[in-house]
Protein backbone atom coordinates (compact mmCIF):
# COMPACT_ATOMS: atom_id res chain seq x y z
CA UNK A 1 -114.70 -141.35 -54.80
CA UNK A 2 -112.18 -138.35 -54.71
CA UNK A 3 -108.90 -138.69 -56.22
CA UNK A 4 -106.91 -136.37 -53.94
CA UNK A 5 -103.13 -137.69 -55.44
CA UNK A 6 -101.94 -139.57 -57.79
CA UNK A 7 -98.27 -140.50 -58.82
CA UNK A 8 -96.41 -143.14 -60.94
CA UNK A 9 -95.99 -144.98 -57.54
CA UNK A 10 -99.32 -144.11 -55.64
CA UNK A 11 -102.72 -143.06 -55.84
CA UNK A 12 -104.80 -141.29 -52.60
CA UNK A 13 -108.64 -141.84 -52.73
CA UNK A 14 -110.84 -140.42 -50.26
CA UNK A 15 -114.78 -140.83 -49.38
CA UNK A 16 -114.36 -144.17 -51.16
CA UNK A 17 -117.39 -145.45 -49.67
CA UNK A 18 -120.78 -143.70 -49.09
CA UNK A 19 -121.08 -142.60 -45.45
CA UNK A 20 -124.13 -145.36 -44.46
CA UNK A 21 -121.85 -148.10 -46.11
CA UNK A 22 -118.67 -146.66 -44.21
CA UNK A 23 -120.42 -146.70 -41.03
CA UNK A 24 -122.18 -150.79 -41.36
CA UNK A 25 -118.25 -151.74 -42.52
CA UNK A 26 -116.93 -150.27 -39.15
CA UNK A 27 -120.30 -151.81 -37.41
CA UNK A 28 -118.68 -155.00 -39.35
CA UNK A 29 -115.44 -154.91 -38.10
CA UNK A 30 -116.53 -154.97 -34.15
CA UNK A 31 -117.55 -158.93 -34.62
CA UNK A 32 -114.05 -159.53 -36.50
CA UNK A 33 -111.85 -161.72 -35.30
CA UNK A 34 -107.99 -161.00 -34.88
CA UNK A 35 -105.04 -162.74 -33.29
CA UNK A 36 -101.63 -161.83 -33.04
CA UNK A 37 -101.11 -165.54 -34.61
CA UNK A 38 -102.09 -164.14 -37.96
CA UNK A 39 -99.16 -161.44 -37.55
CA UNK A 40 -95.75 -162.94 -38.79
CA UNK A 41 -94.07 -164.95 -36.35
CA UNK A 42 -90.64 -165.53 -36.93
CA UNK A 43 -89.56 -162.24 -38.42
CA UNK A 44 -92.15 -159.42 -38.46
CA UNK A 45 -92.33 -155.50 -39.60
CA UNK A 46 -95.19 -154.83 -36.95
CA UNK A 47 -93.40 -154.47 -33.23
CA UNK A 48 -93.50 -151.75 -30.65
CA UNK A 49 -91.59 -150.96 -27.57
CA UNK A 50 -94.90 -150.30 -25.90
CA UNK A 51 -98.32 -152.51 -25.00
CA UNK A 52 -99.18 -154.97 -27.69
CA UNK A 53 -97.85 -156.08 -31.03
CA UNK A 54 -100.53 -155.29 -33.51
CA UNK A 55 -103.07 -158.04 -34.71
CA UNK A 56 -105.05 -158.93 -38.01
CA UNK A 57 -107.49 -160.77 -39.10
CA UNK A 58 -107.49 -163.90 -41.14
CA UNK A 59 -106.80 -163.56 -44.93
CA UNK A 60 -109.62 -164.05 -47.49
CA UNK A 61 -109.29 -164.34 -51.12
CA UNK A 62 -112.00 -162.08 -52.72
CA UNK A 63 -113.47 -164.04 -55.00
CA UNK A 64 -114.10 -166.66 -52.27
CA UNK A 65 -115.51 -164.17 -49.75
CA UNK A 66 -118.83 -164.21 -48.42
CA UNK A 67 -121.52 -161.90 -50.36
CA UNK A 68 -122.30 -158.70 -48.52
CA UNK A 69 -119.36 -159.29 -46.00
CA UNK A 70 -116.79 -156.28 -46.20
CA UNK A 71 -114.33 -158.32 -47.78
CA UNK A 72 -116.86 -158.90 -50.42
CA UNK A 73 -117.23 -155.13 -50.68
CA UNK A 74 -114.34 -153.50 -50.60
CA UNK A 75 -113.05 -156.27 -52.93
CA UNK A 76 -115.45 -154.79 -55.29
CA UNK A 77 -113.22 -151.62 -54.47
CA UNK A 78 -110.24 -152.25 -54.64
CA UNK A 79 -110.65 -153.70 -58.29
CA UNK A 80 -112.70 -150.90 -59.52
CA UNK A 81 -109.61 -148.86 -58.07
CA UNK A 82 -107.30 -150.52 -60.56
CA UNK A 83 -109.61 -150.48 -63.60
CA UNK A 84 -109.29 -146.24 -63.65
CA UNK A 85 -105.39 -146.29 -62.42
CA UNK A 86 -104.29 -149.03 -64.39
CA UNK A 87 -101.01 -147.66 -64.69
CA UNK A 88 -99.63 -147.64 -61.39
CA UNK A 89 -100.32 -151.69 -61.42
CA UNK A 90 -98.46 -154.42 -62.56
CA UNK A 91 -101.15 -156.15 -65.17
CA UNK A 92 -99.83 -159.70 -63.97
CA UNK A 93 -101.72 -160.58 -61.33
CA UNK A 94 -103.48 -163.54 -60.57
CA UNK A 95 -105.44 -162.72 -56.86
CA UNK A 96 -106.78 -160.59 -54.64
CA UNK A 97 -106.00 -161.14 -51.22
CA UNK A 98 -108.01 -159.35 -48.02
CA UNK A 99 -106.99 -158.78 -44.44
CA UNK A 100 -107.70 -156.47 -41.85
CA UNK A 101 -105.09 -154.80 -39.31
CA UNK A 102 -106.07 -153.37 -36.05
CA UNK A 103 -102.88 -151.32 -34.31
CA UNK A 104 -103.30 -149.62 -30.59
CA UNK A 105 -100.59 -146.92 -29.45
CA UNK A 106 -97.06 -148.03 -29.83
CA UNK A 107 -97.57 -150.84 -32.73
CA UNK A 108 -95.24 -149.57 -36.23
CA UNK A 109 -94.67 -151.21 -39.02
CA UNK A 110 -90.92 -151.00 -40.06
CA UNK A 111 -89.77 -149.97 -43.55
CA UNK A 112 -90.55 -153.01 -46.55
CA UNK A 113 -91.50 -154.14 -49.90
CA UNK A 114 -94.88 -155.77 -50.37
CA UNK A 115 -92.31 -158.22 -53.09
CA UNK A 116 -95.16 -160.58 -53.74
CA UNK A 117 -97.54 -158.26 -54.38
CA UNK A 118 -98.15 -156.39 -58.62
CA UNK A 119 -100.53 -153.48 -56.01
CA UNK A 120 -101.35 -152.99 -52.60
CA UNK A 121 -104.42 -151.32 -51.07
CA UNK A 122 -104.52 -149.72 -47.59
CA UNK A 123 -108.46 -148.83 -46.71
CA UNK A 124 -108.75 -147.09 -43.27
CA UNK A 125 -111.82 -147.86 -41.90
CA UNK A 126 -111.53 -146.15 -38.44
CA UNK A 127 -114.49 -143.54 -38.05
CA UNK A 128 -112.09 -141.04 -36.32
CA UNK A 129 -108.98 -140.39 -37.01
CA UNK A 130 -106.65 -137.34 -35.18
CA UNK A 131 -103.71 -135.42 -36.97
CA UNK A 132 -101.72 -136.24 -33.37
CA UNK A 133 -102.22 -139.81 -33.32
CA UNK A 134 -99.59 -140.82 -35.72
CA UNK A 135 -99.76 -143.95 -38.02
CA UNK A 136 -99.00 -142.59 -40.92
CA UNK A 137 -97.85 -143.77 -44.18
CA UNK A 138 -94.54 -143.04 -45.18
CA UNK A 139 -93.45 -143.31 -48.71
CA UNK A 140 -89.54 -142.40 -49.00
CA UNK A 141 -88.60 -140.77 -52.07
CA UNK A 142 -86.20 -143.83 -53.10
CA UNK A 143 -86.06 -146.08 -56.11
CA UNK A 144 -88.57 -149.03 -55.88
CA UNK A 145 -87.91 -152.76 -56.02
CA UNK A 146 -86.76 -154.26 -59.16
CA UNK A 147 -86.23 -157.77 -60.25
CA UNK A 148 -82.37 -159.18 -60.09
CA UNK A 149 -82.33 -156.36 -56.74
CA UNK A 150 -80.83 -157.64 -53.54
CA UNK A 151 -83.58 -157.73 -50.81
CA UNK A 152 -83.47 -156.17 -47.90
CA UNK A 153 -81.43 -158.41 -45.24
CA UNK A 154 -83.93 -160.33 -42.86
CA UNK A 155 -82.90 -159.17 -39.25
CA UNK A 156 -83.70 -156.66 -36.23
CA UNK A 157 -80.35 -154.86 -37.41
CA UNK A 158 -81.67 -152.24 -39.67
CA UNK A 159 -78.45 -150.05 -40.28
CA UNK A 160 -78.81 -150.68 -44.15
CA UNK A 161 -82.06 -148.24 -43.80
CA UNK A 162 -80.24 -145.35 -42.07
CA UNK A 163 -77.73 -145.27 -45.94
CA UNK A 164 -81.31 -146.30 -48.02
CA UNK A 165 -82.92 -143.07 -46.28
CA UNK A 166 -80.04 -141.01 -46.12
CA UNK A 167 -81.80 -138.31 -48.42
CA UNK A 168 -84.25 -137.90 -46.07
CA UNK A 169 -87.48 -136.91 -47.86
CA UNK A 170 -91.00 -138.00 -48.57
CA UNK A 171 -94.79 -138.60 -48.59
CA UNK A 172 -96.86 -138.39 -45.25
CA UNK A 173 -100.56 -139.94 -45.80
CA UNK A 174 -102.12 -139.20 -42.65
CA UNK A 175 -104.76 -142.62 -42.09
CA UNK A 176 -107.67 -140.05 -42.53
CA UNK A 177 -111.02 -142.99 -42.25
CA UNK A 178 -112.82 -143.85 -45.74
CA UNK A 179 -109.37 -143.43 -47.36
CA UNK A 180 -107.68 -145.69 -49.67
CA UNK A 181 -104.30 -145.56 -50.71
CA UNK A 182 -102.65 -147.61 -53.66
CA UNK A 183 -99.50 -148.71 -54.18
CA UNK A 184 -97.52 -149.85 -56.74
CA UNK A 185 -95.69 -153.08 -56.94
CA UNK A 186 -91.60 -153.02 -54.90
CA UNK A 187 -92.93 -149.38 -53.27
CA UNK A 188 -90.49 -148.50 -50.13
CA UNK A 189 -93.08 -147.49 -47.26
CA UNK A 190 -93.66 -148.02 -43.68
CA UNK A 191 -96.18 -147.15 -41.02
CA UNK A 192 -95.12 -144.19 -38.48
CA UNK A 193 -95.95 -145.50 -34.54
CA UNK A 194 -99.21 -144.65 -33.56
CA UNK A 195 -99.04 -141.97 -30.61
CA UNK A 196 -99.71 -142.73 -26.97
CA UNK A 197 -102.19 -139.51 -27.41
CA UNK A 198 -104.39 -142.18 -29.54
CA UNK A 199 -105.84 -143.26 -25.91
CA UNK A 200 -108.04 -146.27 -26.57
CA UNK A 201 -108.15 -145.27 -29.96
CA UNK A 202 -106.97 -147.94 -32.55
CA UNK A 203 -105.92 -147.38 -36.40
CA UNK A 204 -107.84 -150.15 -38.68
CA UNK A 205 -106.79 -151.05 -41.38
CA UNK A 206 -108.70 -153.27 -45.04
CA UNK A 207 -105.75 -153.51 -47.05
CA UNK A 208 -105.53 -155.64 -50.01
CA UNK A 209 -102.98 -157.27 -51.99
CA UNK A 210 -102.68 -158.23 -56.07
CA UNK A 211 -100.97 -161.60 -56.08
CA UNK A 212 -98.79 -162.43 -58.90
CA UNK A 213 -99.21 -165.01 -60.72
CA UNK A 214 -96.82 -167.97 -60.67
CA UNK A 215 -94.37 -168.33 -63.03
């Protein structure tokens, strides 16, 4: 692994996985199954103006997965991840939960806070990935979610983001494949539209989510 960032909000890893592994997860991932049914149905982040909404894959818990399935793996992963950048974390978490996310040209994700998560991991397991293809990460340069904060208003009108992101600035993570990205718990982000140059080309990606525990 290559630590290529790291922040009090975010980590970037690259070459996570060794090239042979990298290449049977992607192998993996072609007998996956995903349905738009999995995606959010009465009020979802992921839409596009264009073709399809984007689709995932069931959720697995990772210490129920399968041995040797990528869930299994990348599980392994994402909590070794956490053991050397503890401090980005929040310690109380109770679960680690695993999906995959498969987007085609046109599918964004809007800006959010992963609220029920204490860390969220975003592995792109796509063997190819152009600079022109968009989907990148965005992480706005504004304050993250704290507790007693009012959330962000559940509706299509999304005026309140134009004041949020009035400053304007940023992080770009370009979805460059074998990279993982961690985020903190109440981190601002969202997904840039994935270019029509992308062709048939799709952006997948493992991410994973620390559950907090219930209180």
């Amino acid at each position: 692994m290559k630590l290529v960032i790291k922040t009090a909000r975010y980590a970037v890893i690259d070459e996570v996985l060794p090239e042979p592994l990298f290449q049977d997860t992607w192998k993996t991932l072609a007998d996956e199954r995903f349905s738009q049914k999995n995606v959010t149905i009465d009020w979802s982040k992921t839409w596009s103006f264009e073709g399809q909404p984007g689709y995932s894959s069931s959720a697995v818990i990772y210490r129920q997965a399968e041995p040797n399935t990528y869930q299994e793996v990348l599980g392994q992963v994402f909590l070794e991840i956490t053991k050397h950048l503890p401090e980005i974390i929040d310690k109380d978490w109770q679960d680690l939960r695993i999906h995959t996310q498969m987007f085609g040209r046109g599918v964004k994700i809007n800006g959010h806070y992963d609220l029920h998560s204490a860390g969220s991991f975003t592995f792109y397991a796509h063997p190819r990935w152009d600079c022109n293809w968009g989907g990148e990460l965005i992480i706005p340069e504004v304050p993250s979610f704290s507790e007693g904060q009012d959330k962000p208003p559940q509706s299509l009108d999304r005026s309140w983001e134009n004041k949020f992101l009035e400053v304007g600035i940023g992080q770009v993570i370009t979805p460059k494949p074998n990279r993982c990205v961690l985020t903190g718990p109440g981190v601002f982000h969202y997904t840039n539209r994935v270019d029509p140059d992308a062709g048939d080309a799709l952006r997948i990606s493992i991410v994973g989510f620390l559950l907090k525990e219930k209180k």
